[in-house]
N, C-alpha and C. Protein backbone atom coordinates (compact mmCIF):
# COMPACT_ATOMS: atom_id res chain seq x y z
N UNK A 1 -83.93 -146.25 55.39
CA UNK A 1 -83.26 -146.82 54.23
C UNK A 1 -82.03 -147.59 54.68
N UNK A 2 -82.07 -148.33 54.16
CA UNK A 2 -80.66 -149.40 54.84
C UNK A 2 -79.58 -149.18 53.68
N UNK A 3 -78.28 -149.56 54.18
CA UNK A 3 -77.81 -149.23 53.48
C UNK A 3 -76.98 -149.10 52.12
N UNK A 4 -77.46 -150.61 51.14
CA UNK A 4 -77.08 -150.88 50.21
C UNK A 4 -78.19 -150.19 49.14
N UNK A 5 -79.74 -149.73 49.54
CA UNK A 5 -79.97 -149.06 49.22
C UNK A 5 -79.62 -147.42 49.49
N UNK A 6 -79.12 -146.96 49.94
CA UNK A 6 -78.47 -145.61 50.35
C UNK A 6 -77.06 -145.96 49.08
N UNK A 7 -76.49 -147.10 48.92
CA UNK A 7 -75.29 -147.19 48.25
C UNK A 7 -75.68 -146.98 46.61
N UNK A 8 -76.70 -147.61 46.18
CA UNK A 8 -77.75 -147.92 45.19
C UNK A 8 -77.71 -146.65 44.73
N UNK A 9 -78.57 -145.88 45.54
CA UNK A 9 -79.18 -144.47 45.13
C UNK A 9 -77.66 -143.60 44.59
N UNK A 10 -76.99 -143.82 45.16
CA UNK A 10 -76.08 -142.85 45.03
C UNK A 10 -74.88 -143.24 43.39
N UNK A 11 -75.25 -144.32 43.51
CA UNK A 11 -74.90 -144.38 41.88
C UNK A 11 -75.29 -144.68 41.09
N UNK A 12 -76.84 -144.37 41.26
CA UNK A 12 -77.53 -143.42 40.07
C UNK A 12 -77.64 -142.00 39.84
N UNK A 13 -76.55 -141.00 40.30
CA UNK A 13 -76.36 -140.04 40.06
C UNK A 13 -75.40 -139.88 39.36
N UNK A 14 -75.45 -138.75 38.41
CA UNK A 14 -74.43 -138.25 37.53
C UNK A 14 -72.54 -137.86 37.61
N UNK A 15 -72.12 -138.28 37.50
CA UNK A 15 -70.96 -137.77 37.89
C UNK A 15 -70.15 -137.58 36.28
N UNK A 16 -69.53 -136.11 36.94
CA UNK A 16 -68.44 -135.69 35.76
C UNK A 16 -66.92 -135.60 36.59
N UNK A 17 -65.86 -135.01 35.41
CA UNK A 17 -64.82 -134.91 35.70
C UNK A 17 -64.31 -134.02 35.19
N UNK A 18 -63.58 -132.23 36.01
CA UNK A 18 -63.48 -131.10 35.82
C UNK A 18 -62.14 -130.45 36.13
N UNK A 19 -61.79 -129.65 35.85
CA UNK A 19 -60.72 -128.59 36.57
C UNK A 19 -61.40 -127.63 36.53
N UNK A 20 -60.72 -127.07 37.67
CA UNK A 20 -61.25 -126.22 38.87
C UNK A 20 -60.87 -124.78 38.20
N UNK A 21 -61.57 -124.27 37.85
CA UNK A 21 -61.31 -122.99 37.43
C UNK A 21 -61.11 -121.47 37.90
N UNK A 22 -62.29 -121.72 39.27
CA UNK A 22 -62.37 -120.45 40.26
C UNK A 22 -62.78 -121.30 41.53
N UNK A 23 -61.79 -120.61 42.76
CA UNK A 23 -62.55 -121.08 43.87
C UNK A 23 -62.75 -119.44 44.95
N UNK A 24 -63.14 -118.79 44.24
CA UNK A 24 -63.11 -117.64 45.25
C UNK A 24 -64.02 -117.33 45.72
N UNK A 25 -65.11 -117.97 46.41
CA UNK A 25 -66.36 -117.43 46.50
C UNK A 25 -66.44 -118.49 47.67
N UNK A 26 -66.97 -118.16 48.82
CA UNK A 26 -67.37 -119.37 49.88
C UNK A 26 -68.15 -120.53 49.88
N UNK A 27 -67.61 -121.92 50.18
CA UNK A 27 -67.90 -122.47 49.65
C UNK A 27 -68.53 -123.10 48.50
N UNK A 28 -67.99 -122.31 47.70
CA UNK A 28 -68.17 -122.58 45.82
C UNK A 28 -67.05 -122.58 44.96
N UNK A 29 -67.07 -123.69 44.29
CA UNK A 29 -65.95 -123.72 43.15
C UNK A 29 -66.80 -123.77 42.16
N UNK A 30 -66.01 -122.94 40.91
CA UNK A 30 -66.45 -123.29 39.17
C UNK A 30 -65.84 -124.67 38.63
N UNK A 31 -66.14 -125.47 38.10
CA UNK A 31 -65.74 -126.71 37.36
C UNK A 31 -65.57 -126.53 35.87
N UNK A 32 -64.45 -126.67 35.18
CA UNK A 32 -64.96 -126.42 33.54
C UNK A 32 -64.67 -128.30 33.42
N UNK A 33 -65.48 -128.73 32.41
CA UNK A 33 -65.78 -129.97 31.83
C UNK A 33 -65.44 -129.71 30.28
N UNK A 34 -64.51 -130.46 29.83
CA UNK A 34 -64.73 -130.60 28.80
C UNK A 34 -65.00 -131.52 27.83
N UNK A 35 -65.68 -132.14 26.98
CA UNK A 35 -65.64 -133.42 26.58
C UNK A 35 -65.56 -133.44 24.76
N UNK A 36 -65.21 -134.33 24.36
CA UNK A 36 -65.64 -134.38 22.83
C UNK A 36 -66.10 -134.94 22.19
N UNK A 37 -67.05 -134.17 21.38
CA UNK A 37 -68.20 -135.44 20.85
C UNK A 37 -68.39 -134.71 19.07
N UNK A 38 -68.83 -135.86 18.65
CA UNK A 38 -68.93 -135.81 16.72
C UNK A 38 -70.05 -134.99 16.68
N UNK A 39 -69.72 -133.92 15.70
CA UNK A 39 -70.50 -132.95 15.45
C UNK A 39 -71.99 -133.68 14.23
N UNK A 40 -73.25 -133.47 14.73
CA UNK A 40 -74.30 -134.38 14.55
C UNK A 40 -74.54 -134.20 12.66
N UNK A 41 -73.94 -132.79 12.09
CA UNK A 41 -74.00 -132.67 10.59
C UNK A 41 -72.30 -133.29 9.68
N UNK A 42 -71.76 -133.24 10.38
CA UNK A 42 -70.63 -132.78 9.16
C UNK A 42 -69.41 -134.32 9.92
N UNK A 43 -70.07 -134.72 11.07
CA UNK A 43 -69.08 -135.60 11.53
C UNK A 43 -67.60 -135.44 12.44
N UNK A 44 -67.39 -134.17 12.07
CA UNK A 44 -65.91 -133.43 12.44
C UNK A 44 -66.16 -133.81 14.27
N UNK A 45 -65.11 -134.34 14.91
CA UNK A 45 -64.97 -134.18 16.36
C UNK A 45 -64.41 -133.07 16.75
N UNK A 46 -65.57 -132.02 17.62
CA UNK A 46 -65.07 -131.03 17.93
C UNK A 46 -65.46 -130.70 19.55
N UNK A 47 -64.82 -130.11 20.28
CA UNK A 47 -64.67 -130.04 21.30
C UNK A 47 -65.53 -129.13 22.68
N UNK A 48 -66.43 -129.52 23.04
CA UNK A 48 -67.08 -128.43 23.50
C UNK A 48 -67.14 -128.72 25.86
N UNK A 49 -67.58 -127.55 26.45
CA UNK A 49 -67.28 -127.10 27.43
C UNK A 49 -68.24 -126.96 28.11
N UNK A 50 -68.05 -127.09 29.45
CA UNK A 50 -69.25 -126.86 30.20
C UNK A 50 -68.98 -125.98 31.30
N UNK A 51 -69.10 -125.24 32.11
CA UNK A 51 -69.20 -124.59 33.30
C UNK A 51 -69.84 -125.07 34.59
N UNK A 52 -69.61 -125.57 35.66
CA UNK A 52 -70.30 -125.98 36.66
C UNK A 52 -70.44 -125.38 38.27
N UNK A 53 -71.14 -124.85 38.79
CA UNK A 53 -70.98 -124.63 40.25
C UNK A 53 -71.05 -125.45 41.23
N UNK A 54 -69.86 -126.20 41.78
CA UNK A 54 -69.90 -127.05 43.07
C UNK A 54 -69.94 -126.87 43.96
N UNK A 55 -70.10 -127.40 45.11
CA UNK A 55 -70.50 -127.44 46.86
C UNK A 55 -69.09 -127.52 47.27
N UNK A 56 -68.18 -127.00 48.57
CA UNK A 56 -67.31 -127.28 48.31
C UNK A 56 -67.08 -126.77 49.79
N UNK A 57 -67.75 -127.77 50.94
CA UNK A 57 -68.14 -127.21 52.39
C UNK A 57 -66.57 -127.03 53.07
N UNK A 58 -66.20 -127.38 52.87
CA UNK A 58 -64.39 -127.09 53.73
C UNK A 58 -63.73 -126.24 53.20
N UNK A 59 -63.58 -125.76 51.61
CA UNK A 59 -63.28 -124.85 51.11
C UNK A 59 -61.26 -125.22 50.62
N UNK A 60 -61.26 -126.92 50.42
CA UNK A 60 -60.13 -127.56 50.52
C UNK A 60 -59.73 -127.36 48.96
N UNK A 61 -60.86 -127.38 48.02
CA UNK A 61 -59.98 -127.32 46.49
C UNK A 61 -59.93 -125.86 45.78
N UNK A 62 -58.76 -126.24 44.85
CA UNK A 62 -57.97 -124.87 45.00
C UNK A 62 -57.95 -124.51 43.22
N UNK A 63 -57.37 -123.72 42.93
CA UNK A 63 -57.62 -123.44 41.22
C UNK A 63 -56.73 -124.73 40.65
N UNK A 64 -56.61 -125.26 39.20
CA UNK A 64 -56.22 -126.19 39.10
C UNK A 64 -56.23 -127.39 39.11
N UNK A 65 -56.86 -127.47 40.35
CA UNK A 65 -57.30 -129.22 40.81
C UNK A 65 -58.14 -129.91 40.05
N UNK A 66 -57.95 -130.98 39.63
CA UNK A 66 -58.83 -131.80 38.85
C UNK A 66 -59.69 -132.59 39.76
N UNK A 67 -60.78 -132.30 40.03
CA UNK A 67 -61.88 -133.13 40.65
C UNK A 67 -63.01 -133.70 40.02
N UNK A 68 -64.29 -134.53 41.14
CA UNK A 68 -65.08 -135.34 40.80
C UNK A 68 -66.32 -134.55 41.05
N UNK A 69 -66.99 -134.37 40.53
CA UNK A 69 -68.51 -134.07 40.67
C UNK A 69 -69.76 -134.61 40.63
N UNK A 70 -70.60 -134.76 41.37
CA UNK A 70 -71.95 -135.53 41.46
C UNK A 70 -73.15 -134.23 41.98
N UNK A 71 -74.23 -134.47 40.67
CA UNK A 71 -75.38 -133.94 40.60
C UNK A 71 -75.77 -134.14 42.06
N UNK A 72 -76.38 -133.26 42.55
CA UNK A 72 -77.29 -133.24 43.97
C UNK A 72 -78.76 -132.46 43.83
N UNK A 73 -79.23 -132.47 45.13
CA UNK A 73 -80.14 -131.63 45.22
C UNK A 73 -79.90 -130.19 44.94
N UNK A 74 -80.54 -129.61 44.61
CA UNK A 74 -80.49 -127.89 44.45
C UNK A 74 -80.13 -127.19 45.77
N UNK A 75 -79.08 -126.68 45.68
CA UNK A 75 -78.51 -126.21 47.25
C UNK A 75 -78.42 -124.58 46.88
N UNK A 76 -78.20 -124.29 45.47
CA UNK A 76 -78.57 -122.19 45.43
C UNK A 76 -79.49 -122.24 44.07
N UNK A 77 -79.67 -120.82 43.61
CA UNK A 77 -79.97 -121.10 42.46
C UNK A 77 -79.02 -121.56 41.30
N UNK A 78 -77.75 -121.04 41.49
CA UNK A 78 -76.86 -121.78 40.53
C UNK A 78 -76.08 -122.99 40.44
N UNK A 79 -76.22 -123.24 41.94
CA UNK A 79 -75.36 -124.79 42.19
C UNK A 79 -76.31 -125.77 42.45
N UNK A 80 -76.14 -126.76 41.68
CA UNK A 80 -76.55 -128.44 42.42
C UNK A 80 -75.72 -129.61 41.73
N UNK A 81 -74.77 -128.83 41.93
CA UNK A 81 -73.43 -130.44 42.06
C UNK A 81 -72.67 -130.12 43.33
N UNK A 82 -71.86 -131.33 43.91
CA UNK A 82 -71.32 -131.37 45.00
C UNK A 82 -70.21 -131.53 44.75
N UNK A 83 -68.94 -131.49 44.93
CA UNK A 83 -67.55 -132.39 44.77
C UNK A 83 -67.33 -133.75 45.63
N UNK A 84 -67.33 -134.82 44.94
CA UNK A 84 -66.88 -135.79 45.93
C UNK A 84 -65.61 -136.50 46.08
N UNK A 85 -64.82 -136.17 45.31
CA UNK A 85 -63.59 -136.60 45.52
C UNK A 85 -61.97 -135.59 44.37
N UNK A 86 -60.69 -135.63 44.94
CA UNK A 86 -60.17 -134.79 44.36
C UNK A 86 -59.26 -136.24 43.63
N UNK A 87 -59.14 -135.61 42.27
CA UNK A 87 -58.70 -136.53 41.24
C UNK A 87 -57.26 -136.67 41.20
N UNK A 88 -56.48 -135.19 40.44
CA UNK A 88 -55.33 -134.68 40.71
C UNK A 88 -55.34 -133.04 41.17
N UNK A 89 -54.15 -133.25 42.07
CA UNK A 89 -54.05 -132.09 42.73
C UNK A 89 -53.04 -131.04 42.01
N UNK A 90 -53.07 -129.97 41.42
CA UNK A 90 -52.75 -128.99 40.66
C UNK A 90 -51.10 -128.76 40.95
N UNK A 91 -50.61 -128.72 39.82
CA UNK A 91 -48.89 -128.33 40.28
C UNK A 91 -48.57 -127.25 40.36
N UNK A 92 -48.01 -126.91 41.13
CA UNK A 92 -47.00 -125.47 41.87
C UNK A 92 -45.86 -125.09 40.57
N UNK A 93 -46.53 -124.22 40.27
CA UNK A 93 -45.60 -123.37 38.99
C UNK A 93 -44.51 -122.56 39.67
């Protein structure tokens, strides 16, 4: 594969945008997502959440951090997103 197709492929994958909720587990972080969308009966915008398990091979992001996520291959049974980039980095309370 050369590589503007290798560039191609890769953004046709999904990407969200999360804070980091748990990183205590080796190489795994939780992601919560939240987004808001119009409720399909009544119209009201209400707010709903997602949970995610990311790849997270260096073990560099930390609770807090707002990062990037992209769908991957199935790497456990609960994870197949990866982190690919850190968005904002969490402030020191």
């Amino acid at each position: 594969m050369s590589e503007a197709q290798t560039q191609a492929k890769a953004k046709n994958t999904r990407t969200l945008i999360g804070k980091v909720v748990s990183d205590k587990r080796a190489k795994t972080i939780t992601v919560l997502v939240e987004r808001r969308t119009k409720h399909e009966l009544y119209g009201k915008i209400v707010g709903k959440s997602s949970k995610y398990h990311a790849h997270d091979e260096k073990g560099e992001f930390k609770m807090g951090d707002v990062v990037e996520i992209a769908e991957s291959r199935p790497i456990s049974k609960t994870k197949s997103w990866v982190v690919t980039r850190l968005v904002q980095k969490a402030e020191i309370v």
